[in-house]
Protein backbone atom coordinates (compact mmCIF):
# COMPACT_ATOMS: atom_id res chain seq x y z
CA UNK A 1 5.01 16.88 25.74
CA UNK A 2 3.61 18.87 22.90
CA UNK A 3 2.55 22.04 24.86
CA UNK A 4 6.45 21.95 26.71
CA UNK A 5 8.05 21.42 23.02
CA UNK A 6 5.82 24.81 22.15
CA UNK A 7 7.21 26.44 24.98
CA UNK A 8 10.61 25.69 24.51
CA UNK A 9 10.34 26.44 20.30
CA UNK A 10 9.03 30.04 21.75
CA UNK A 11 12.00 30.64 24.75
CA UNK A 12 15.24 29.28 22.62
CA UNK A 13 14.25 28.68 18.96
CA UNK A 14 17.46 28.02 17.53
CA UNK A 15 18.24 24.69 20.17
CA UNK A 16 15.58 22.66 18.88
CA UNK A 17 16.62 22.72 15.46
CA UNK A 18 20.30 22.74 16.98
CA UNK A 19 19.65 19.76 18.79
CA UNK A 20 17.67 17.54 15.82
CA UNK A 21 20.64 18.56 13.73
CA UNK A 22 23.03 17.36 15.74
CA UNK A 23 21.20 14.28 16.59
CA UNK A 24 21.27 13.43 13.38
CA UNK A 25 24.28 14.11 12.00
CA UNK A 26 25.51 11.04 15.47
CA UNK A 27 22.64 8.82 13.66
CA UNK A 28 24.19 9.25 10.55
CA UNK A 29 27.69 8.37 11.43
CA UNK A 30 26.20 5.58 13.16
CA UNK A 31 24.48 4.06 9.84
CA UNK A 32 27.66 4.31 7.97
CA UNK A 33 30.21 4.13 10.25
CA UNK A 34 33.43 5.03 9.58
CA UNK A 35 32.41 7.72 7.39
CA UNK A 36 34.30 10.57 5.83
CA UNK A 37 33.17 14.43 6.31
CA UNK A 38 32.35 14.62 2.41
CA UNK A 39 30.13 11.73 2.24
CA UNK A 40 28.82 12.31 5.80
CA UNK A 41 27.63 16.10 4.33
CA UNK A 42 26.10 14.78 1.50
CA UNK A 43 23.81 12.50 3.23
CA UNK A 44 22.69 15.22 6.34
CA UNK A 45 22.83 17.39 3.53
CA UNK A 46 24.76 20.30 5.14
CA UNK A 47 28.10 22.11 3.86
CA UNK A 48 31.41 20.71 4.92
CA UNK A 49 32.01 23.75 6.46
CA UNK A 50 28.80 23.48 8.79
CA UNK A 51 29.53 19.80 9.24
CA UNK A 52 33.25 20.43 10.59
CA UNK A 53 32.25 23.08 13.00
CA UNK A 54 28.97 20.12 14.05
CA UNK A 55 31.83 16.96 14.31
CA UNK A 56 34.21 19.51 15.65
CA UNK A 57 31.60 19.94 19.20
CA UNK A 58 30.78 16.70 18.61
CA UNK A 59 34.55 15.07 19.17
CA UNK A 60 34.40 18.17 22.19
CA UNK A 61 31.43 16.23 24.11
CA UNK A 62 33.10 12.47 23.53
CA UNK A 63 30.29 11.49 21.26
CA UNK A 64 32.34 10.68 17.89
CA UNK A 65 35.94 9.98 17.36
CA UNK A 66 37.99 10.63 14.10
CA UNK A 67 40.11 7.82 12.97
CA UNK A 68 42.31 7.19 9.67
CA UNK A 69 39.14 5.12 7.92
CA UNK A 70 36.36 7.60 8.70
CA UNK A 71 34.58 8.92 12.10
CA UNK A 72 33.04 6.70 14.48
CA UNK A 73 30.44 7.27 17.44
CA UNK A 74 31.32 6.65 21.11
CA UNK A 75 30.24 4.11 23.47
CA UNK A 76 28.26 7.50 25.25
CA UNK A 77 27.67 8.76 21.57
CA UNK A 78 25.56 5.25 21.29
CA UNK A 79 24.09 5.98 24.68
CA UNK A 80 22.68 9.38 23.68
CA UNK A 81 21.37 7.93 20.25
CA UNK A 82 19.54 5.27 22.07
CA UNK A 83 18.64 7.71 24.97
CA UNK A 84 16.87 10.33 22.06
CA UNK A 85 15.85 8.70 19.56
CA UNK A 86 11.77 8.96 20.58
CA UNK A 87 12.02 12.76 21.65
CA UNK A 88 14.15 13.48 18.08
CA UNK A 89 11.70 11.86 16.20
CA UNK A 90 9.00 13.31 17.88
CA UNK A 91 10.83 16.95 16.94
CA UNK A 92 11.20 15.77 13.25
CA UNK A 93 7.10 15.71 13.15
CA UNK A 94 7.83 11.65 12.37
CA UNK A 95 4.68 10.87 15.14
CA UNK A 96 2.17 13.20 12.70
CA UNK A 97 3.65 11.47 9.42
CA UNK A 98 2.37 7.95 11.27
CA UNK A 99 -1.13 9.08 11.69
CA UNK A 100 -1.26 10.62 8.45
CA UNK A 101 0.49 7.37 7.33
CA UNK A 102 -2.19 4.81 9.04
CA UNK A 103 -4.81 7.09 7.89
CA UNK A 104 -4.12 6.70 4.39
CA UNK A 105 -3.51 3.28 4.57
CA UNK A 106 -6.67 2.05 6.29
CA UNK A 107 -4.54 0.37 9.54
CA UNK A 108 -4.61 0.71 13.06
CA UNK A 109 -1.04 2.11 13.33
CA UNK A 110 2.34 2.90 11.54
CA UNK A 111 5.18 3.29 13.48
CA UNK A 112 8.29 4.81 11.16
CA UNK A 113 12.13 5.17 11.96
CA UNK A 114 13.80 8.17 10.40
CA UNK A 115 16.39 6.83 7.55
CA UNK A 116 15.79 5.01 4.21
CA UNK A 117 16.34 0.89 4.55
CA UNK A 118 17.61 1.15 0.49
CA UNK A 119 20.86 3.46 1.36
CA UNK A 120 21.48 2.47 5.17
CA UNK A 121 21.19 -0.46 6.01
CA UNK A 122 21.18 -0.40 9.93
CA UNK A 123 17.47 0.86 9.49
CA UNK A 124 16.64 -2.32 9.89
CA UNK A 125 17.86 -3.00 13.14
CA UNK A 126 15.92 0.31 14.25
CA UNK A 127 12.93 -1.74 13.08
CA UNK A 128 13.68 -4.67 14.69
CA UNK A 129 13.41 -2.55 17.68
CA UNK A 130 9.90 -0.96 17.32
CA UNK A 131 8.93 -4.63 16.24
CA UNK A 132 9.84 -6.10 20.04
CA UNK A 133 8.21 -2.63 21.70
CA UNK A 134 5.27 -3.44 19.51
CA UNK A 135 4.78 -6.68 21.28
CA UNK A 136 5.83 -5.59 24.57
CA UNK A 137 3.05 -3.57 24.18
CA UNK A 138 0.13 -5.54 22.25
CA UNK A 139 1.05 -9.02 24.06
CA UNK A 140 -1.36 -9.49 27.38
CA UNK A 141 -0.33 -11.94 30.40
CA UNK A 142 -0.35 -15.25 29.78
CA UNK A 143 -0.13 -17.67 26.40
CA UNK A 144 0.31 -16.18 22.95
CA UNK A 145 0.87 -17.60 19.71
CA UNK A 146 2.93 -15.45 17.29
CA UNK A 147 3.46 -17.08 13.60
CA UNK A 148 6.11 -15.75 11.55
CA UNK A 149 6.77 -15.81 8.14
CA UNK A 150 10.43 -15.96 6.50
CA UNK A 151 12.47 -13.78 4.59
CA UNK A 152 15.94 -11.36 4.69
CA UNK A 153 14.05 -8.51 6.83
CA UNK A 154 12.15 -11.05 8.90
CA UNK A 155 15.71 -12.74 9.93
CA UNK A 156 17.03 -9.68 10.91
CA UNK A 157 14.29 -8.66 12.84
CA UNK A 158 14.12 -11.69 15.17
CA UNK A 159 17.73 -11.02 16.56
CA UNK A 160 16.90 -7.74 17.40
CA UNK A 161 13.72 -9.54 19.96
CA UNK A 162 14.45 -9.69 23.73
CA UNK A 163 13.77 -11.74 26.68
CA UNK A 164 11.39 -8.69 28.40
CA UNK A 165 8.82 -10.18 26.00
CA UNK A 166 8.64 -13.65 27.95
CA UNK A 167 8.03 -11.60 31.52
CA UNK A 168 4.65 -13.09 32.75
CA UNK A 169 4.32 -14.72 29.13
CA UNK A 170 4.01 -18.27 27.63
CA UNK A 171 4.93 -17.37 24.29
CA UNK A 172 4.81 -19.91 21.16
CA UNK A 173 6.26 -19.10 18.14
CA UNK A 174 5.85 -21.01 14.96
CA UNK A 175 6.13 -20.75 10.90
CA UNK A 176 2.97 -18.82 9.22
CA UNK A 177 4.34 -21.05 5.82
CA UNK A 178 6.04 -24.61 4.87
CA UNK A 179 9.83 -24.02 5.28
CA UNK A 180 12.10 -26.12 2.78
CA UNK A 181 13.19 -24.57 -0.38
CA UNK A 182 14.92 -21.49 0.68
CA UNK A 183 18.09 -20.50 2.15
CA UNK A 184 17.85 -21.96 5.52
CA UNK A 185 18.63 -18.81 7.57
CA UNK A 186 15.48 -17.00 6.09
CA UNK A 187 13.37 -19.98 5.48
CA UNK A 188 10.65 -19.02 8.13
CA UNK A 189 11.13 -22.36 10.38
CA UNK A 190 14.42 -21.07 11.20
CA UNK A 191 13.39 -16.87 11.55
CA UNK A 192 10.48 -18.46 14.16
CA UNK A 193 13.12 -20.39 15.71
CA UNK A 194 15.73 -17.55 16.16
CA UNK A 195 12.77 -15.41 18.13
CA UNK A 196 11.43 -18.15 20.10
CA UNK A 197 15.32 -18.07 21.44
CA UNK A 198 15.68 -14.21 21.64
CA UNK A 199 12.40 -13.64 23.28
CA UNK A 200 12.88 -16.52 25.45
CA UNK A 201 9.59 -18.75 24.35
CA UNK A 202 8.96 -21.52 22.94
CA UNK A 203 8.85 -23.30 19.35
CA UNK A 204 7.08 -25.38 17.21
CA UNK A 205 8.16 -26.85 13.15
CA UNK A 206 6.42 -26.80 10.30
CA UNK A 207 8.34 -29.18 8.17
CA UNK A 208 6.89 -28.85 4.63
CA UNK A 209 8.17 -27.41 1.44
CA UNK A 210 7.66 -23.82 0.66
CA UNK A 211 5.77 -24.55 -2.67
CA UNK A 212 3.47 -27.44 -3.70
CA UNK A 213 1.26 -28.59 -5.97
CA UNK A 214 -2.40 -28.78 -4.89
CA UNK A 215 -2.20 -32.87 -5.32
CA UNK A 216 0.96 -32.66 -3.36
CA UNK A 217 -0.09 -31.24 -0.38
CA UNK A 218 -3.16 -32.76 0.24
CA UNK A 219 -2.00 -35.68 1.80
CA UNK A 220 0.52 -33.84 3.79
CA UNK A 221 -2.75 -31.71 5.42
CA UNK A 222 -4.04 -35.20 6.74
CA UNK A 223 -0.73 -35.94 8.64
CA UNK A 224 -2.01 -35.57 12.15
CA UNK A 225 1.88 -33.95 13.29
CA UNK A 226 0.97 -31.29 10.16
CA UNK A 227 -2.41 -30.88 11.29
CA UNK A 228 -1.17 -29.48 14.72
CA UNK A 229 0.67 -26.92 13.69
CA UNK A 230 -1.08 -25.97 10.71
CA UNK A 231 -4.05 -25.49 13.83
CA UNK A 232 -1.57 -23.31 15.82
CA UNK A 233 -0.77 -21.35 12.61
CA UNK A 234 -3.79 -20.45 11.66
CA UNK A 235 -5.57 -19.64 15.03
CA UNK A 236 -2.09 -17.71 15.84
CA UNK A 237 -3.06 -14.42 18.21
CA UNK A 238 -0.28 -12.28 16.20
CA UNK A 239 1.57 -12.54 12.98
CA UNK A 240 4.29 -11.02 11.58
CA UNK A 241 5.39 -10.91 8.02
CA UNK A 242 6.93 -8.62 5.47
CA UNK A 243 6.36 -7.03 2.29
CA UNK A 244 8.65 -8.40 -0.75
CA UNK A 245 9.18 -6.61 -4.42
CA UNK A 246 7.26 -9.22 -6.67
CA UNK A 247 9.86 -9.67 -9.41
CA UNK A 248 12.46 -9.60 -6.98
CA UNK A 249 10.61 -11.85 -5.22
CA UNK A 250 9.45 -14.38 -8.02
CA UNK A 251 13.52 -14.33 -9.08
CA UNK A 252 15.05 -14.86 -5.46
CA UNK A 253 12.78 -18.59 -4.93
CA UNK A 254 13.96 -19.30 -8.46
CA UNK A 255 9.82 -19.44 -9.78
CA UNK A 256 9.49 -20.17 -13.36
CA UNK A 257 10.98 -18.26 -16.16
CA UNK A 258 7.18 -18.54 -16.93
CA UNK A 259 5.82 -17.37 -14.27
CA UNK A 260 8.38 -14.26 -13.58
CA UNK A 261 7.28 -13.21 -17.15
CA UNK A 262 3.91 -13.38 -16.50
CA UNK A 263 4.00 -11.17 -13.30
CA UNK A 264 6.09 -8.44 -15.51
CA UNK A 265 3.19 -8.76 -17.92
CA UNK A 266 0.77 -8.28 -15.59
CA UNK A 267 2.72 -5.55 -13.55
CA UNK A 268 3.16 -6.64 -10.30
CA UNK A 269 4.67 -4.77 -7.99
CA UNK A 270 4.26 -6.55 -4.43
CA UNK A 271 4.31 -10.10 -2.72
CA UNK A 272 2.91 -11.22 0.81
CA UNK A 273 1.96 -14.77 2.14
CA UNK A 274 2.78 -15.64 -1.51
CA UNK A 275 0.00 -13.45 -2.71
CA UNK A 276 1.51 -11.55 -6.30
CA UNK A 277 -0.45 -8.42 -6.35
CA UNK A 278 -0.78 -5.29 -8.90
CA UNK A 279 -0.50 -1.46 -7.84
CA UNK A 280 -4.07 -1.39 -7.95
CA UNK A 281 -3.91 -4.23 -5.38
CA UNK A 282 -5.48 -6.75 -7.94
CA UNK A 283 -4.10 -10.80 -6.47
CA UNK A 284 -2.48 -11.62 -10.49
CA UNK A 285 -0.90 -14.86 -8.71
CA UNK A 286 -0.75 -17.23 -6.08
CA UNK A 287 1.76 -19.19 -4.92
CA UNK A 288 0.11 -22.91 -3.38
CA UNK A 289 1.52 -23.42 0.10
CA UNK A 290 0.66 -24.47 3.97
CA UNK A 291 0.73 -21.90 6.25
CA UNK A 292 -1.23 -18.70 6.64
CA UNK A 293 -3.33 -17.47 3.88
CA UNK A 294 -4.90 -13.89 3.38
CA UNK A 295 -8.04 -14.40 4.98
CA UNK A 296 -6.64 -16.04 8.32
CA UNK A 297 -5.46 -12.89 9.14
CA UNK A 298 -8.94 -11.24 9.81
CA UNK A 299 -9.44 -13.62 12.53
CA UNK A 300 -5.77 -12.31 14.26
CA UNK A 301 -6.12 -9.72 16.95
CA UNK A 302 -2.78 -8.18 15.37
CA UNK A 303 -0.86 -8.43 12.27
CA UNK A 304 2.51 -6.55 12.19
CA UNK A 305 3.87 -5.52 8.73
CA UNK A 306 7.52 -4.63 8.50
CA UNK A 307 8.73 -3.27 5.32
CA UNK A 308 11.31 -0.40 4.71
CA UNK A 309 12.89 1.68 1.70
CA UNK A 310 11.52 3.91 -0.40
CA UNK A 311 11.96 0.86 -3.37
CA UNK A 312 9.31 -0.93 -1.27
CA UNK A 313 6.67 1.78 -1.26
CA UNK A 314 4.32 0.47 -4.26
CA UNK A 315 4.51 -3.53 -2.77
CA UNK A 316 3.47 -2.29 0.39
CA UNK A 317 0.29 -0.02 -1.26
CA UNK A 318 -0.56 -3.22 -3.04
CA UNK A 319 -0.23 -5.11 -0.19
CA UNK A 320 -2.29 -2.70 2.04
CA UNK A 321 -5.46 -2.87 0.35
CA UNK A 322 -5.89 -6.41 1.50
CA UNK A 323 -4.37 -5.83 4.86
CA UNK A 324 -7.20 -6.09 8.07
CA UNK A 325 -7.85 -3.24 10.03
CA UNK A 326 -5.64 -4.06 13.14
CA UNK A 327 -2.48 -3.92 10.76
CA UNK A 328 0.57 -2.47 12.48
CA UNK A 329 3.04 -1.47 9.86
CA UNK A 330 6.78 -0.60 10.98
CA UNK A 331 8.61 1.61 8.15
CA UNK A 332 11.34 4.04 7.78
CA UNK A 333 10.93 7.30 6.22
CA UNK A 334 11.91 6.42 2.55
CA UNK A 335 8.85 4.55 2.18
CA UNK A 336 6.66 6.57 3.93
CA UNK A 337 7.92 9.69 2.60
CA UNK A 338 7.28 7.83 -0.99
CA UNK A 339 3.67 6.63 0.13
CA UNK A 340 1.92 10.15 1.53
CA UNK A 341 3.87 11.72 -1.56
CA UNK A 342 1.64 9.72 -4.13
């Protein structure tokens, strides 16, 4: 594809650039559908002169439509988005920006989706999508055991799963932590629950809470109903988690005033598997809790990482310099652009 993309650059070198443009400007109406021409230039960054005569062609082909609130893609406007969206990002150089990405990292792969998660939201569902190609991909024939952890970006995710996955697949999905003490839609029995149904597998309950005291828990370890999935958990062929903001983090499970002072004395910046770690990538705090710890996950053949925004971009350093070598992270350009900047 590269040597063809060379040839083209070389015969017409004004369409490639015409055609990522354009691309773009659909993806953008897309994220913030309806959107105005002003705020629509502002984020492609082009004049509203440039933009007009763009939307103008665009409205031509039946990819966008103007209406009173804003402009809106078409039903074939959504077609060509999805239809593109590897060869554009191959164009915007995004594949070299994952090697580099991986490289610096220490991980066997980064995959990133253009956008920033922080101003458009619907970055996430691009995610979602690289997440369920990921294990389309990674997943062989037969059983698998994915364990999933909870979270706003994790429940997201798992409705964006499909039932391709389950094709020639026995697929079990269960919590990677104890599940009461959250908001139920992100508390990580119910994100495992929503992808066993997506995906079309199968799922098992951890019914624990999130955070215990060591004497606490104990005694829940010797239940033999605990002990079964706490087995499938940690021998679990893939996991997939994300990367939190510590403080935001510590504040959203209502931790200790304590505790949340602590971390902002000791400068945390990111939080996985209820690991608190520094920007160096120095563990200041751990949260006790069943489910997968840190060093289960050298014994997984993959671990999938999805974390977006350029906000996120010091958590997921932190995180990183604990993560084992067959890490996938999925991204979006505002923290990657943030990461290889540093």
């Amino acid at each position: 594809m590269n040597q063809e993309l060379d040839w083209i650059e070389q015969l017409a070198p004004d369409m490639i650039e015409t055609m990522v443009q354009r691309f773009m400007i659909i993806r953008h109406i897309y994220w913030a559908q309806p959107v105005g021409r002003r705020t629509l230039a502002q984020e492609v960054g082009l004049t509203e002169r440039v933009l007009r005569t763009e939307t103008d062609f665009l409205k031509q082909q039946g990819l966008i439509e103007a209406t009173r609130s804003g402009m809106i893609i078409t039903g074939q406007g959504h077609a060509v988005l999805q239809g593109l969206s590897s060869l554009i990002d191959e164009l915007a150089d995004i594949h070299q920006q994952e090697e580099e990405l991986a490289k610096t990292l220490g991980i066997a792969r980064c995959l990133i989706v253009t956008g920033n998660t922080d101003k458009q939201t619907k970055v996430i569902e691009a995610m979602g999508k690289l997440v369920n190609d990921a294990l389309d991909r990674l997943l062989p024939v037969g059983r698998s055991v994915i364990a999933v952890m909870g979270g706003t970006t994790m429940a997201e995710i798992a409705h964006c799963l499909t039932a391709k996955l389950s094709e020639k697949r026995d697929l079990v999905f269960v919590p990677a932590r104890g599940g009461i003490g959250e908001t139920v839609a992100i508390q990580a029995n119910s994100v495992s629950s929503m992808m066993a149904r997506q995906a079309g597998g199968k799922h098992r309950a951890l019914y624990v809470p999130e955070q215990l005291s060591r004497q606490a828990y104990a005694p829940l370890l010797k239940e033999p109903s605990i002990q079964q999935v706490i087995q499938l958990i940690r021998n679990s062929d893939v996991v997939i988690h994300s990367i939190g903001q510590a403080i935001k983090m510590a504040r959203r499970r209502d931790m200790d005033t304590e505790v949340v002072t602590m971390l902002q004395n000791k400068q945390a910046v990111g939080e996985a598997f209820g690991y608190f770690f520094d920007e160096a990538g120095q563990i200041v705090y751990k949260i006790p809790r069943i489910g997968v710890q840190l060093r289960d996950l050298t014994k997984m053949k993959y671990v999938i990482a999805v974390a977006g925004g350029s906000s996120k971009a010091k958590a997921i350093v932190a995180y990183m310099k604990h993560a084992p070598s067959q890490t996938w992270l999925i991204t979006d350009e505002g923290a990657a652009k943030m990461i290889l900047k540093k």
